[in-house]
Protein backbone atom coordinates (compact mmCIF):
# COMPACT_ATOMS: atom_id res chain seq x y z
CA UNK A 1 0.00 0.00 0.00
CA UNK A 2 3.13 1.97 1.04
CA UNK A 3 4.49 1.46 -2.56
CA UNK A 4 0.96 2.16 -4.60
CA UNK A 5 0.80 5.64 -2.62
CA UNK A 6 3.95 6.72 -3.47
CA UNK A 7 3.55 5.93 -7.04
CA UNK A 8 0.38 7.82 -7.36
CA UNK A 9 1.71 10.38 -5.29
CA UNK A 10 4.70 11.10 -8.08
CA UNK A 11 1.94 10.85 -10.85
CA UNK A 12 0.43 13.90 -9.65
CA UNK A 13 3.06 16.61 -9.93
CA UNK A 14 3.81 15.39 -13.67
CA UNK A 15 0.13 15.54 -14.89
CA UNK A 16 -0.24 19.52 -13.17
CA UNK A 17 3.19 20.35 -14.89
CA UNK A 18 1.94 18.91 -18.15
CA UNK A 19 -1.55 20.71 -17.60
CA UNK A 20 0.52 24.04 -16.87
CA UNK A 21 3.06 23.40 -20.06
CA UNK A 22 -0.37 23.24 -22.14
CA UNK A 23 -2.36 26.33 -20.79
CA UNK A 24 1.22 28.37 -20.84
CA UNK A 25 1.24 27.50 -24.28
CA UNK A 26 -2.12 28.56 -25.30
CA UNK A 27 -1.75 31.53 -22.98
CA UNK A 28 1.64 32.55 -24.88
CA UNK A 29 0.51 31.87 -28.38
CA UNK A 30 -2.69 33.47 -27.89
CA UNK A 31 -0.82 36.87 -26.13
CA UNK A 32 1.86 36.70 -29.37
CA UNK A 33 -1.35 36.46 -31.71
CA UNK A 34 -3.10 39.53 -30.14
CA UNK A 35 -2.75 43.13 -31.51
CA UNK A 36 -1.86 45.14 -28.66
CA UNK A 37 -3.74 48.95 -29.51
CA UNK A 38 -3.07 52.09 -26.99
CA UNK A 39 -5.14 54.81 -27.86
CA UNK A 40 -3.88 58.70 -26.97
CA UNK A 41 -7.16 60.65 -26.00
CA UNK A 42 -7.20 63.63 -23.71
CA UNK A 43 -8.31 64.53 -19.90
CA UNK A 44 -10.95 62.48 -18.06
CA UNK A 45 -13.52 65.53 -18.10
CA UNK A 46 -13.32 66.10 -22.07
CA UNK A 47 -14.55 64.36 -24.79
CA UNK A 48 -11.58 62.02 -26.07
CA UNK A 49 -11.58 60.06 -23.45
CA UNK A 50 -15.13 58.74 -23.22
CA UNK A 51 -15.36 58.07 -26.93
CA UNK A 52 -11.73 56.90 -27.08
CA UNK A 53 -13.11 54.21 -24.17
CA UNK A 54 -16.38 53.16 -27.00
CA UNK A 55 -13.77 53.13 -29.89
CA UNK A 56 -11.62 50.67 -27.80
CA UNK A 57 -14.81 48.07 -27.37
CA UNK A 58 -16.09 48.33 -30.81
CA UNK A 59 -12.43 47.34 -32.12
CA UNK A 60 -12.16 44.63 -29.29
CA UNK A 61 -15.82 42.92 -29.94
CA UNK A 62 -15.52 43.20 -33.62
CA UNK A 63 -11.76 42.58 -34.53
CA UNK A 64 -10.40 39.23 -34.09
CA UNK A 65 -7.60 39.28 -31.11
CA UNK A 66 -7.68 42.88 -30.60
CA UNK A 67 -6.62 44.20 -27.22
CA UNK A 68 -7.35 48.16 -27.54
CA UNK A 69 -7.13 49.97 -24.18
CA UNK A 70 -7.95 54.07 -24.02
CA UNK A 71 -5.49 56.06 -21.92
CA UNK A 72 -5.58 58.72 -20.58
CA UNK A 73 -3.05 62.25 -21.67
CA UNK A 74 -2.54 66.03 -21.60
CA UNK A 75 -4.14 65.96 -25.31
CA UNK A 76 -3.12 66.62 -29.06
CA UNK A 77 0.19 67.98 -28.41
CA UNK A 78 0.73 65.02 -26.03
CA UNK A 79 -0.67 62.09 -28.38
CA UNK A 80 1.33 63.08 -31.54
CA UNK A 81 4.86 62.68 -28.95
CA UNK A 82 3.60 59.85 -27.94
CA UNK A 83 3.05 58.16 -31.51
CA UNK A 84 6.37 59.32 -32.59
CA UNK A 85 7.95 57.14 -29.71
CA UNK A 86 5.65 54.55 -30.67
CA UNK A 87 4.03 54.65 -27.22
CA UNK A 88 0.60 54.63 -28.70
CA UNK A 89 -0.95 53.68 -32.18
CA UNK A 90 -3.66 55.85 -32.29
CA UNK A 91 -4.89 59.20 -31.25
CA UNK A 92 -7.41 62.07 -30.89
CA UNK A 93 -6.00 65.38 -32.28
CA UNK A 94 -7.08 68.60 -33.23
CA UNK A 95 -6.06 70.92 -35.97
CA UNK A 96 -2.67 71.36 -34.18
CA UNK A 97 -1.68 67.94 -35.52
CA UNK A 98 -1.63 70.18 -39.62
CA UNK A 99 1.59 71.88 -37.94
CA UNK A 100 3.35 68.93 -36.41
CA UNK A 101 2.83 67.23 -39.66
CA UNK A 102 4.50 70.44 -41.63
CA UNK A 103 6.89 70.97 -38.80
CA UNK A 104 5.37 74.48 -37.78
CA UNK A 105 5.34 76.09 -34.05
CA UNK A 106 6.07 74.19 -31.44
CA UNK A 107 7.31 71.11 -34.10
CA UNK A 108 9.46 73.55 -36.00
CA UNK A 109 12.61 71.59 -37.39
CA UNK A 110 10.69 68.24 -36.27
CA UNK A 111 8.13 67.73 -38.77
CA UNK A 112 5.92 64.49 -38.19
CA UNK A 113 5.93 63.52 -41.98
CA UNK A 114 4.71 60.38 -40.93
CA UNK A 115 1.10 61.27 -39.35
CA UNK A 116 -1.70 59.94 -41.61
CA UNK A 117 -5.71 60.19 -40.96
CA UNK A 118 -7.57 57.31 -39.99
CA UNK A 119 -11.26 59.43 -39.88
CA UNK A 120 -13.10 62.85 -39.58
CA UNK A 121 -14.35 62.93 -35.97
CA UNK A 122 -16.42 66.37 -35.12
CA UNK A 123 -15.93 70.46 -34.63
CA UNK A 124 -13.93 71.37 -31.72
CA UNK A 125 -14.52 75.48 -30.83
CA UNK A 126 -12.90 77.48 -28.14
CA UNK A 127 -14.95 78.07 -25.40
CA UNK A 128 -14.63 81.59 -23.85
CA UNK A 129 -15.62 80.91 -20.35
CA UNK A 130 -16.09 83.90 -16.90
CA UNK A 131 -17.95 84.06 -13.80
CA UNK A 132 -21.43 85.26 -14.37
CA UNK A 133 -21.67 89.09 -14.05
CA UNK A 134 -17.28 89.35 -14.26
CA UNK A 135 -16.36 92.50 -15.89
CA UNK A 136 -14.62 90.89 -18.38
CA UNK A 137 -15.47 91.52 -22.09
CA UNK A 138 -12.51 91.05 -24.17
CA UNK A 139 -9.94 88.79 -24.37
CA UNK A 140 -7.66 92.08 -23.62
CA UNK A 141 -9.35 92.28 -20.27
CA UNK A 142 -7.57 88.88 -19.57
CA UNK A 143 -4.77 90.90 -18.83
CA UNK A 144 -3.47 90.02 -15.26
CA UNK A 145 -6.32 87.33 -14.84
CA UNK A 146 -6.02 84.10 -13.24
CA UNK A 147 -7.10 82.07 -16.99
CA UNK A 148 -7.69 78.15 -17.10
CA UNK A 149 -5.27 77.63 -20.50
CA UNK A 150 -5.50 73.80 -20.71
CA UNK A 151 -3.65 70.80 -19.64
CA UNK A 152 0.26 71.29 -20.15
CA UNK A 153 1.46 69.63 -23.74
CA UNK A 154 -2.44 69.95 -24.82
CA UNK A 155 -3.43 71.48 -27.77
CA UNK A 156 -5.61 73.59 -25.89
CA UNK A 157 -2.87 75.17 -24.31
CA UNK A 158 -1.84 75.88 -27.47
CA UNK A 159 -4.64 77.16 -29.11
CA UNK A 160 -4.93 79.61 -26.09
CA UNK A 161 -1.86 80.95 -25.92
CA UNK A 162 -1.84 81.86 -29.32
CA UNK A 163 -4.89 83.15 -28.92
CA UNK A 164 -3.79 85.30 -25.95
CA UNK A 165 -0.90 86.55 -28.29
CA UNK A 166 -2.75 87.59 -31.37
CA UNK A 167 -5.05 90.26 -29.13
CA UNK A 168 -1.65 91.36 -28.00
CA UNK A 169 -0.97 89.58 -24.80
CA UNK A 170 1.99 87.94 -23.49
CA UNK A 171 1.22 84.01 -22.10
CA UNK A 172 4.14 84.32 -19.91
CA UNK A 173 3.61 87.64 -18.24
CA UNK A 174 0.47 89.67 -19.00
CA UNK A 175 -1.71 86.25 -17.69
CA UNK A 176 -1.83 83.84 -15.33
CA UNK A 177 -2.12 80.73 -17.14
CA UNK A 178 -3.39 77.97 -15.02
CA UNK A 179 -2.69 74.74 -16.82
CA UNK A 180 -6.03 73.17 -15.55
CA UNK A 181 -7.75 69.79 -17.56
CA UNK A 182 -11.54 70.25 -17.93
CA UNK A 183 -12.79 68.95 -15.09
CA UNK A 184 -10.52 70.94 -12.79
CA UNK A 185 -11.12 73.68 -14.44
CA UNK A 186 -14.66 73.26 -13.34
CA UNK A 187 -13.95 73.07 -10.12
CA UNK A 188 -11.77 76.10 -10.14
CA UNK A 189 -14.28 78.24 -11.43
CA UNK A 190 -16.77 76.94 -8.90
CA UNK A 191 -14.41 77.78 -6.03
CA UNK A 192 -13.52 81.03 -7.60
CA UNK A 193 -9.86 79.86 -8.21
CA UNK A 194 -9.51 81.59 -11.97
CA UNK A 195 -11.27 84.60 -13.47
CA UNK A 196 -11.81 82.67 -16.64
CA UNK A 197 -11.10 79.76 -18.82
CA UNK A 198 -9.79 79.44 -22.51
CA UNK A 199 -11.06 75.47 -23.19
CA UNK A 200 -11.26 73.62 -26.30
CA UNK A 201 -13.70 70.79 -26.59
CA UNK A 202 -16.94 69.55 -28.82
CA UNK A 203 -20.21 71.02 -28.11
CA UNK A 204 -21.66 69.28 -25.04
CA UNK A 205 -18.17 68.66 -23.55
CA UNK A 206 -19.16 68.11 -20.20
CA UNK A 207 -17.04 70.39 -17.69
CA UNK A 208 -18.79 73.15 -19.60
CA UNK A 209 -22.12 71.47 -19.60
CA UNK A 210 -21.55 71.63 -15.49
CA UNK A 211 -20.48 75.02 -15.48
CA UNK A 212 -23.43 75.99 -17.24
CA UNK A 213 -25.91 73.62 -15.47
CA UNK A 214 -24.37 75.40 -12.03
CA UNK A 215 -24.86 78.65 -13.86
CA UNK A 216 -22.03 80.10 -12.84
CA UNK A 217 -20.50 80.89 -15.86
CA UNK A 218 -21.13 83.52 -19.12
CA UNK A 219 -19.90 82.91 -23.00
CA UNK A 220 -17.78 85.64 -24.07
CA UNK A 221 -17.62 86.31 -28.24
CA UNK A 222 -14.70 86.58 -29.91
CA UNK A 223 -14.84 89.34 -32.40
CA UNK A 224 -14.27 89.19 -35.84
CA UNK A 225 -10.93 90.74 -36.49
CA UNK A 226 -9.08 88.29 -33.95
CA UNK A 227 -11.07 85.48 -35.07
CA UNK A 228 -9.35 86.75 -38.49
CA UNK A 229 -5.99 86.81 -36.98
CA UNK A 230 -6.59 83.44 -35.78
CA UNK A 231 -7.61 81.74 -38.92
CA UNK A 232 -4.73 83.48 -41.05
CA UNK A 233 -2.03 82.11 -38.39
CA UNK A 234 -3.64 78.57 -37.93
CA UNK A 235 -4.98 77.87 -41.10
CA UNK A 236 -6.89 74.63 -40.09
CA UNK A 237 -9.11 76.67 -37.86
CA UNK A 238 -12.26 78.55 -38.95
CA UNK A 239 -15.22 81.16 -38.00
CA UNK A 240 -17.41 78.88 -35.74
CA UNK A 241 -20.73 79.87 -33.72
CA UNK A 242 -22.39 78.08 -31.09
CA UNK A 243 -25.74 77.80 -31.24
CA UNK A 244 -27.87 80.14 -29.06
CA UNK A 245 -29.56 77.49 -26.21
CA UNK A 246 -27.30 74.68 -26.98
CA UNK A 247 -26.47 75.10 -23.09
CA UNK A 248 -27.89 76.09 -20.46
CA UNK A 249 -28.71 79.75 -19.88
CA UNK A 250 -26.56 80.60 -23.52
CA UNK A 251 -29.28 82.55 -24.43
CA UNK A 252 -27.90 84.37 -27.47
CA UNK A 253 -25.12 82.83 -30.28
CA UNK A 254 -21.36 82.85 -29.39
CA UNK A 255 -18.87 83.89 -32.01
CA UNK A 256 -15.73 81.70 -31.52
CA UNK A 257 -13.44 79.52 -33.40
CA UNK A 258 -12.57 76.03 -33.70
CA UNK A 259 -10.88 73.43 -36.09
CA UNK A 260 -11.69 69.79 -36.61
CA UNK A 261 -11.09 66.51 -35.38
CA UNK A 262 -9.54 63.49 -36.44
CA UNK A 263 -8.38 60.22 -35.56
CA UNK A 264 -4.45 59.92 -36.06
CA UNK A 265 -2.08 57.36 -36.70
CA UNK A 266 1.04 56.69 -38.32
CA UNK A 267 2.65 55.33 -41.48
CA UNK A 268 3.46 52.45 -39.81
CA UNK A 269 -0.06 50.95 -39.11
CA UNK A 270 -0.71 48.30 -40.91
CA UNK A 271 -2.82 48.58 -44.22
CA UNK A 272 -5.74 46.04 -43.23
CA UNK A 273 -5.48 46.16 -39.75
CA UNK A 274 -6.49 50.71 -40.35
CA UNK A 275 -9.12 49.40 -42.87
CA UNK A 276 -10.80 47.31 -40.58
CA UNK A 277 -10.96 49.74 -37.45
CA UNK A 278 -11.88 51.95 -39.88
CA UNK A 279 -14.71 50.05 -41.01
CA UNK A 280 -15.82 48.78 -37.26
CA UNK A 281 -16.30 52.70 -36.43
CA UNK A 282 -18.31 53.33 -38.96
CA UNK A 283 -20.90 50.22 -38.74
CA UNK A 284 -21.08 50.49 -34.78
CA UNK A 285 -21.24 54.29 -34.94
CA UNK A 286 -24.35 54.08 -32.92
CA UNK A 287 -21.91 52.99 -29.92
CA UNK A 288 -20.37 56.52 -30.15
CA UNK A 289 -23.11 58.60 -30.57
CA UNK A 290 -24.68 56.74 -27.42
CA UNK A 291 -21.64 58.22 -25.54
CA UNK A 292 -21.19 61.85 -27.14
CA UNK A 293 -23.97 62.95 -29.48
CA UNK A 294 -20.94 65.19 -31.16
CA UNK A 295 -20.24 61.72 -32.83
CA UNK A 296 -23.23 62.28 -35.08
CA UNK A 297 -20.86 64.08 -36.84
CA UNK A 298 -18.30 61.48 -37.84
CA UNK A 299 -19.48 61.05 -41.40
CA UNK A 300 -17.15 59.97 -44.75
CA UNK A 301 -18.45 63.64 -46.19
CA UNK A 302 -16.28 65.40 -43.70
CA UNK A 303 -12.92 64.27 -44.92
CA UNK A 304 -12.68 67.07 -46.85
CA UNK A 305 -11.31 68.41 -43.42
CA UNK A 306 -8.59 66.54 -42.89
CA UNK A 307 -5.25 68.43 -43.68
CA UNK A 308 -2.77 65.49 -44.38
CA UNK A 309 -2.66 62.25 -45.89
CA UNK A 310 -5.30 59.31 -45.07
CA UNK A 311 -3.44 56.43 -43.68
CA UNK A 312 -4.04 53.65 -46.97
CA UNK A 313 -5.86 51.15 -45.05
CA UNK A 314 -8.37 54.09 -44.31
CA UNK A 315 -8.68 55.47 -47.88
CA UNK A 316 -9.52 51.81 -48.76
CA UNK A 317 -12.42 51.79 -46.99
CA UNK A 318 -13.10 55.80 -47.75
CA UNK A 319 -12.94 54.40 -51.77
CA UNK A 320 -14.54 50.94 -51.19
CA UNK A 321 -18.24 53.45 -50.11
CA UNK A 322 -17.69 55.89 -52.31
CA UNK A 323 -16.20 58.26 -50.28
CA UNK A 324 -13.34 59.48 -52.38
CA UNK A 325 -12.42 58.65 -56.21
């Protein structure tokens, strides 16, 4: 009995090493066979992430052994570094991603030749935010202000400073940029923190939408001259209004700005792989609209927008509905 225990006893080990070789196996092959997607979107309060988050399930329930995962970052300025250094594969940009692909501004003498579009997304405008009843009118009257510029690296941040500049304002000394994300922005203004905010994001981006539903905040226009100024410096920007009521005691239209969105990648995604998240977007676009209803306006008709090269894989699909010749 002695002897028969011992030899089952030894028989065990064997058979649980044999069962872990196998399920290491399938475990290893399976991980090797996976494609492994990190998608750049922006701050937890905006827009990019939310949809970025929808976009990640649609490619994971519809594209065989994809592993997409949404992260997290500052923003535009942010996801186009972090493509360069290969850190992500795809991301959420606005217009600012025109210059980094020319090598302009802040990517002067490092041009990002190899961006490419994967898809239109929606209209992004700059959102002139103050206290209800502040005395400020102008962006001139920013002038020694406490102002909510945008996550640092964003394109927001960006976009504001430049727009600081143009009305003849120095970023660096005339205003006290606080580099604020959306949602702390909105808490800032609540607590009386800053005297106003400079934030890009779609219609309905929700730290405005709270602002707004708190009411304690006021749209301020941008006139036409700087908007002018504006457009003529960053030519992927144009005149943009915001519909009076679209929030929240906005009783009247706001002149503004804003540029469009698109989904970025580079060169080095491959051909079928872009085609098919390509494709998966635009059959489950339902998905996205259920999360932002900005997302209505991802349409093929809005290429036209895009200011650099569609990645291949995407232009096959763009071609394969008509799209584009």
């Amino acid at each position: 009995m002695k002897s028969c225990a011992c030899k089952g006893y030894k028989k065990i080990p064997a058979l649980l090493i044999l069962t872990t070789i196998i399920l290491l196996s399938v475990f290893i092959t399976s991980a090797l066979a996976a494609t492994f997607i990190n998608i750049g979107t922006g701050t937890t309060g905006g827009t990019y992430y939310p949809v970025g988050a929808a976009m990640a399930k649609i490619w994971n329930d519809n594209i065989n052994d994809m592993r997409a995962n949404a992260q997290s970052t500052g923003g535009t300025a942010q996801n186009i570094q972090l493509l360069a250094k290969g850190e992500t594969e795809i991301g959420f940009a606005d217009g600012l991603y025109y210059y980094a692909y020319l090598g302009k501004g802040a990517f002067e003498g490092n041009p990002q030749e190899g961006l490419r579009a994967l898809l239109p997304l929606y209209p992004e405008p700059i959102h002139f935010l103050v206290p209800k009843g502040s005395a400020i009118k102008t962006v001139a009257d920013l002038k020694g202000k406490r102002v909510s510029t945008g996550a640092v690296g964003s394109g927001t941040e960006m976009t504001a400073k430049t727009l600081l500049r143009l009305a003849g304002l120095d970023p660096d000394r005339d205003v006290r940029c606080e580099p604020l994300g959306l949602s702390d922005t909105a808490s800032a203004m609540a607590d009386k923190h800053i005297d106003a905010a400079l934030t890009v994001g779609a219609l309905g981006i929700a730290g405005v939408v709270e602002m707004c539903t708190l009411g304690i905040v006021e749209f301020v226009d941008l006139p036409d001259d700087l908007v002018g100024k504006v457009t003529e410096e960053m030519p992927y920007m144009n005149a943009f209004t915001i519909p009076e009521n679209f929030y929240r005691g906005q009783d009247k239209p706001v002149k503004t700005f804003g540029s469009w969105n698109v989904l970025i990648v580079t060169e080095k995604l491959d051909d079928d792989l872009a085609y098919q998240m390509t494709k998966a977007l635009f059959e489950n676009k339902e998905n996205l609209t259920v999360v932002s209803k900005t997302m209505e306006n991802m349409a093929p008709d809005n290429i036209s927008y895009i200011k650099i090269p569609l990645h291949p894989g995407a232009q096959k699909y763009f071609k394969e509905i008509g799209a584009v010749k």
